[in-house]
Protein backbone atom coordinates (compact mmCIF):
# COMPACT_ATOMS: atom_id res chain seq x y z
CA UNK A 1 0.00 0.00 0.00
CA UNK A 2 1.28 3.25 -0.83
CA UNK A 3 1.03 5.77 2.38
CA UNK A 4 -0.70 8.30 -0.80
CA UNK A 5 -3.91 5.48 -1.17
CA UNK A 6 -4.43 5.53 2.53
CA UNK A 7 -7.60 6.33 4.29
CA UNK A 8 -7.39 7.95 7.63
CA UNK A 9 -9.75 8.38 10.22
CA UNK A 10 -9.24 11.64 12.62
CA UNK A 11 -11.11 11.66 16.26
CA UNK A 12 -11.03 15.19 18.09
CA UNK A 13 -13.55 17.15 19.82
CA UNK A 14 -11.87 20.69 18.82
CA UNK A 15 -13.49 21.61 15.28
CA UNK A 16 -10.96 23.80 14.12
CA UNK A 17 -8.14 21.28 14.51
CA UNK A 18 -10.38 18.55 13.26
CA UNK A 19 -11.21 20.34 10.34
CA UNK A 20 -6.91 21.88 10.17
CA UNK A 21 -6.00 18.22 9.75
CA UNK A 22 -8.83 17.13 7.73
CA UNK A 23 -7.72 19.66 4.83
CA UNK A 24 -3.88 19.64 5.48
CA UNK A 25 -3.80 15.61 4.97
CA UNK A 26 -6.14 15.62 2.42
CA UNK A 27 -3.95 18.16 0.54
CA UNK A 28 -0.91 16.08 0.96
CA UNK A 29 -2.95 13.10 -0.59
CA UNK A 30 -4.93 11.10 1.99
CA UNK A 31 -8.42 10.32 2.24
CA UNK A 32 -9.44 11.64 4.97
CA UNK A 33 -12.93 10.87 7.21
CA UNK A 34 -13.42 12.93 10.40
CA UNK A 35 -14.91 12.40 13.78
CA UNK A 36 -16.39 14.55 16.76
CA UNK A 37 -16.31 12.52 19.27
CA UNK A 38 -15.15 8.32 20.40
CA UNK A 39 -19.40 7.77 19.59
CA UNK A 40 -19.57 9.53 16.28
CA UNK A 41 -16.10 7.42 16.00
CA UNK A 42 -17.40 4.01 16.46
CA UNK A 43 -20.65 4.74 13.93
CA UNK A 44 -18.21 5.53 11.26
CA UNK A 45 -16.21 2.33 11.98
CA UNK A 46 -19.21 0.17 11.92
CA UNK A 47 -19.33 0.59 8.63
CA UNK A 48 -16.18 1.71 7.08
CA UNK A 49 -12.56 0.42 7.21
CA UNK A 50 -9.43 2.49 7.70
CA UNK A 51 -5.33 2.09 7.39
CA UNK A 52 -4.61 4.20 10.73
CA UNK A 53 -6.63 6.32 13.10
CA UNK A 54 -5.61 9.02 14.87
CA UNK A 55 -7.24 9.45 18.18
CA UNK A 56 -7.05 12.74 20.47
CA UNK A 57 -6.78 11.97 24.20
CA UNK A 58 -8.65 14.33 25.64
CA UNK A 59 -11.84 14.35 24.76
CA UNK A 60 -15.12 14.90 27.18
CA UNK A 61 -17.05 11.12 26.98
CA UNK A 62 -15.00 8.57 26.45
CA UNK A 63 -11.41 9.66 25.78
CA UNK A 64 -9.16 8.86 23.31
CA UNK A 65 -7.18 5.90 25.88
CA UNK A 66 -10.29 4.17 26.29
CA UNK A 67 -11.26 4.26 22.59
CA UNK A 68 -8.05 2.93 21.32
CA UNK A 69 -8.43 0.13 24.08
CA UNK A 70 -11.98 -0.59 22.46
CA UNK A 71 -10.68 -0.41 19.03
CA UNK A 72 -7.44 -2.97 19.76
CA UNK A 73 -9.69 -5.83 21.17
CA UNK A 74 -10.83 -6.53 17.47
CA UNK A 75 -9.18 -4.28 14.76
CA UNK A 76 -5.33 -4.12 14.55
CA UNK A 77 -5.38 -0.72 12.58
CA UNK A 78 -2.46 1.64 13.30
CA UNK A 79 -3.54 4.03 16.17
CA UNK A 80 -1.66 7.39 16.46
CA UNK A 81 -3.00 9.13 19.63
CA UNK A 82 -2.66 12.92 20.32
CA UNK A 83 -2.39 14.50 23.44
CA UNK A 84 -1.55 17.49 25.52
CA UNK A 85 0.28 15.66 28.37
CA UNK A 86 4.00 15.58 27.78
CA UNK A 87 4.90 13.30 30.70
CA UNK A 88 6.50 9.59 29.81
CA UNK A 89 3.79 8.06 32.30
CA UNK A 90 0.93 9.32 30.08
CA UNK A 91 2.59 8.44 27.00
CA UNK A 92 3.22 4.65 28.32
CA UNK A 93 -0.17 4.67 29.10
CA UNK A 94 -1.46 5.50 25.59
CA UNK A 95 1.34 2.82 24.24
CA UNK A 96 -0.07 -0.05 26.56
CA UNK A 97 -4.11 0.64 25.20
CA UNK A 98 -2.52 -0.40 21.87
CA UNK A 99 -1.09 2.50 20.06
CA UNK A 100 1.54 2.44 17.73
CA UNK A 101 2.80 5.85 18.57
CA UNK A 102 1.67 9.32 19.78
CA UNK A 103 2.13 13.03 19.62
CA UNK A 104 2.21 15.83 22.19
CA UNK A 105 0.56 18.67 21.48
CA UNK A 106 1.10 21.41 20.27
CA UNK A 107 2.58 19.61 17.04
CA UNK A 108 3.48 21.01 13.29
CA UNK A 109 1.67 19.06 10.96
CA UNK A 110 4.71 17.81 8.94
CA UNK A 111 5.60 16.11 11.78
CA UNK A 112 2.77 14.67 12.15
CA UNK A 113 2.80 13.72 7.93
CA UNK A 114 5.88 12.01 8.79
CA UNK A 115 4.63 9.91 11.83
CA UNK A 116 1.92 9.00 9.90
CA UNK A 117 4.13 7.86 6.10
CA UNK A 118 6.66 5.67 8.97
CA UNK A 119 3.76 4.02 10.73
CA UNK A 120 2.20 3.16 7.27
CA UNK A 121 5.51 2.29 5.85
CA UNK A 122 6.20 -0.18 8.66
CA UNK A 123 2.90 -2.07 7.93
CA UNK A 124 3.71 -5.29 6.06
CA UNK A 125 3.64 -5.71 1.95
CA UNK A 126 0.67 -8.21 1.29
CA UNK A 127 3.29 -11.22 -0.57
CA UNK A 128 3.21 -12.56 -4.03
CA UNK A 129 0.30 -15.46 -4.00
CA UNK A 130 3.19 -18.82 -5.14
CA UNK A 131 5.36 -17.42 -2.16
CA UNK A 132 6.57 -20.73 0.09
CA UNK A 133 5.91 -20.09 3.51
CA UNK A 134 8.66 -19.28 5.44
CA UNK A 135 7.35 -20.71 9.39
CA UNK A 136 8.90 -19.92 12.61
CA UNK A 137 7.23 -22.13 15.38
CA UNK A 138 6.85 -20.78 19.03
CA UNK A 139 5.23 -23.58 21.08
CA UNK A 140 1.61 -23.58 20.17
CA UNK A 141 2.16 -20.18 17.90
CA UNK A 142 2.82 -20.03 14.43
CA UNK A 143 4.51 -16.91 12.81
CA UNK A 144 4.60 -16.55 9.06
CA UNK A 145 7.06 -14.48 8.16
CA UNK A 146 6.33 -13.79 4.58
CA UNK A 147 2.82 -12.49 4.97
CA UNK A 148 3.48 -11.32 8.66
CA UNK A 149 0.69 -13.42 10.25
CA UNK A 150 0.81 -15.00 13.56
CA UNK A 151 -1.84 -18.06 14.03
CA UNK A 152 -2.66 -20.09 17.51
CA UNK A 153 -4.29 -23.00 15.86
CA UNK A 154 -6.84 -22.10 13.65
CA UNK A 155 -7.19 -18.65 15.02
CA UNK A 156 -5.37 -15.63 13.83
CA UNK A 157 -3.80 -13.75 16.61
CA UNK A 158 -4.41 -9.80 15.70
CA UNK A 159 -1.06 -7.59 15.73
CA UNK A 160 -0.37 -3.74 15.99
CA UNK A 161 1.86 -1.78 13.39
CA UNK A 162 4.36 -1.92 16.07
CA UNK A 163 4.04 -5.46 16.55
CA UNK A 164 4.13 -6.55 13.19
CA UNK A 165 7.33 -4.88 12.85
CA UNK A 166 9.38 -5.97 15.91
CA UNK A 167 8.14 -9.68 15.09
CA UNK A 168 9.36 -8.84 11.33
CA UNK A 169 12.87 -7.51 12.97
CA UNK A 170 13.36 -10.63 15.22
CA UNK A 171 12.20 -12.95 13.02
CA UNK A 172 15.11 -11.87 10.40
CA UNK A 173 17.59 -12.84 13.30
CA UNK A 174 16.44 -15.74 15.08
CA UNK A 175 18.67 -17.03 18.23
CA UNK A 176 20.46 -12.92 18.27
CA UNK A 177 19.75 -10.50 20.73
CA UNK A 178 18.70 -6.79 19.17
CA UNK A 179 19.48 -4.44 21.52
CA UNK A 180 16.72 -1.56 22.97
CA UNK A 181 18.64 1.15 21.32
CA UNK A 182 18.41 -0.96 18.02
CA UNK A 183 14.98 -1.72 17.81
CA UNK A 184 13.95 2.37 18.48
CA UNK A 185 16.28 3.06 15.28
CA UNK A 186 14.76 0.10 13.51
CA UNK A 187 11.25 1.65 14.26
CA UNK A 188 12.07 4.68 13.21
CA UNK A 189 11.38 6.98 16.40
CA UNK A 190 14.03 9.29 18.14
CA UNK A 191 16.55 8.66 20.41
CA UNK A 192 16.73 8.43 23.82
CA UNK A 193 15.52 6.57 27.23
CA UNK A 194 11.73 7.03 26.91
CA UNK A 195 11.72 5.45 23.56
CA UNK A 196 13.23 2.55 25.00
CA UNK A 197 11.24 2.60 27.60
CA UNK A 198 8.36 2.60 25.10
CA UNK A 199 9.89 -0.25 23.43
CA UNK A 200 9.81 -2.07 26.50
CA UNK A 201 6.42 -1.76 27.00
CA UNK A 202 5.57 -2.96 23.39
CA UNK A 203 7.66 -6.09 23.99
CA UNK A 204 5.61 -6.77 27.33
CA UNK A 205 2.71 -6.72 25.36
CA UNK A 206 3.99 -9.06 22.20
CA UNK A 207 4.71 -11.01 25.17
CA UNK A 208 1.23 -11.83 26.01
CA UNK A 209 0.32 -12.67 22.68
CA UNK A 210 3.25 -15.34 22.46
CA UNK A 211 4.21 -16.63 25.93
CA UNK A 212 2.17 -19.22 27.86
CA UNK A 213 3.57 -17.31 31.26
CA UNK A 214 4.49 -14.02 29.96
CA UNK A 215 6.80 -13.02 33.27
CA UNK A 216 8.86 -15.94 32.39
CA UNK A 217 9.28 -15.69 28.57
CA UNK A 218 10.73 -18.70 26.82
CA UNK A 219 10.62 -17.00 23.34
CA UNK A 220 10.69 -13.39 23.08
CA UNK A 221 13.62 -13.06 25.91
CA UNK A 222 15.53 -10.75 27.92
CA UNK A 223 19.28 -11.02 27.26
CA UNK A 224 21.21 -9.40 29.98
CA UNK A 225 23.38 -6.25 28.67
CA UNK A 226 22.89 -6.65 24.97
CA UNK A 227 18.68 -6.79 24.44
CA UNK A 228 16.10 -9.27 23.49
CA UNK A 229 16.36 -12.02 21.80
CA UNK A 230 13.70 -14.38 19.60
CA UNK A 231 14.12 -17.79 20.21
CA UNK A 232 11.97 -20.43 17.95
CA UNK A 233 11.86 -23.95 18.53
């Protein structure tokens, strides 16, 4: 998918930003489909798909945390959240709902274009249909590397953005440890000790989607001094 085909959804109570963003992304080639509030939000998604949402925080209702939590127990769409709280606690918080990244206000909307073209870009290429499976087994999970799928049995297990992409970066080194500092440049944020942090978090929560006992991780481990490692049967 080119980031230029993509069909955003935008979530904010404040009218004049929601209608800002609405024209700015358009103008920079998105479709674009706007929202009031997280109830005018969830009409629009009964009936329409989207390739990433962007989600302000603080809106009166139901605010943008508890919406993304909603939205990640059945749709693995990319979820940018916005908000006015700088502090690393709030941003963890957004990151554990589900969200594959998020943006203090106030921001300049080409960083915000920018945020949105590297989520997008980290979303998987759908493969070539005569591609041979390339299968990494985890206990009782299944990870397909090609198409970027992870299966328990019969049942697909739904990843984020993020997700997708750490399990693409491990997968390509099975058995070595990536380092924290690694993985933020790999994901493409900045530098620095609350990114890692943040990429801490995200590997706690690939955790539960792979480990039968997630504090004691036989797969997706810690490696003392040098980062985390995935280790397939």
């Amino acid at each position: 998918m080119s980031e230029l085909d993509a069909h955003l959804l935008i979530v904010d109570d404040d009218e004049r930003i929601r209608v800002l963003l609405q024209k700015f992304l358009m103008k920079n080639g998105f479709l674009v489909t706007a929202a009031r509030d997280a109830a005018h939000a969830r009409r629009i998604l009964s009936g329409l798909d989207f390739d990433m949402m962007i989600l302000d925080v603080m809106m009166p209702g139901e605010d943008g945390i508890s919406l993304c939590k909603s939205i990640r127990e059945t749709n693995a769409t990319p979820i940018m959240l916005l908000t006015a709280k700088g502090e690393t606690d709030n941003r963890i918080e957004g990151l554990e709902a589900g969200a594959d990244d998020y943006l203090p206000k106030p921001f300049e909307p080409k960083e915000l274009l920018l945020r949105i073209n590297a989520v997008l870009r980290r979303m998987p290429e759908t493969p070539a249909e005569d591609t041979v499976p390339k299968i990494l087994h985890l206990g009782d999970i299944r990870y397909d590397m090609e198409r970027g799928e992870m299966w328990q049995g019969e049942d697909l297990v739904r990843l984020t953005a993020t997700e997708m992409q750490l399990m693409k970066l491990f997968s390509a080194k099975p058995g070595e440890p990536i380092s924290r500092a690694q993985l933020v440049e790999d994901l493409g944020r900045d530098r620095g000790q609350a990114q890692e942090r943040a990429v801490d978090v995200q590997i706690t929560r690939l955790r539960r989607k792979i480990e039968a006992n997630p504090k004691q991780p036989r797969y997706l481990q810690t490696v003392r001094g040098a980062g985390y490692m995935l280790a397939p049967d």
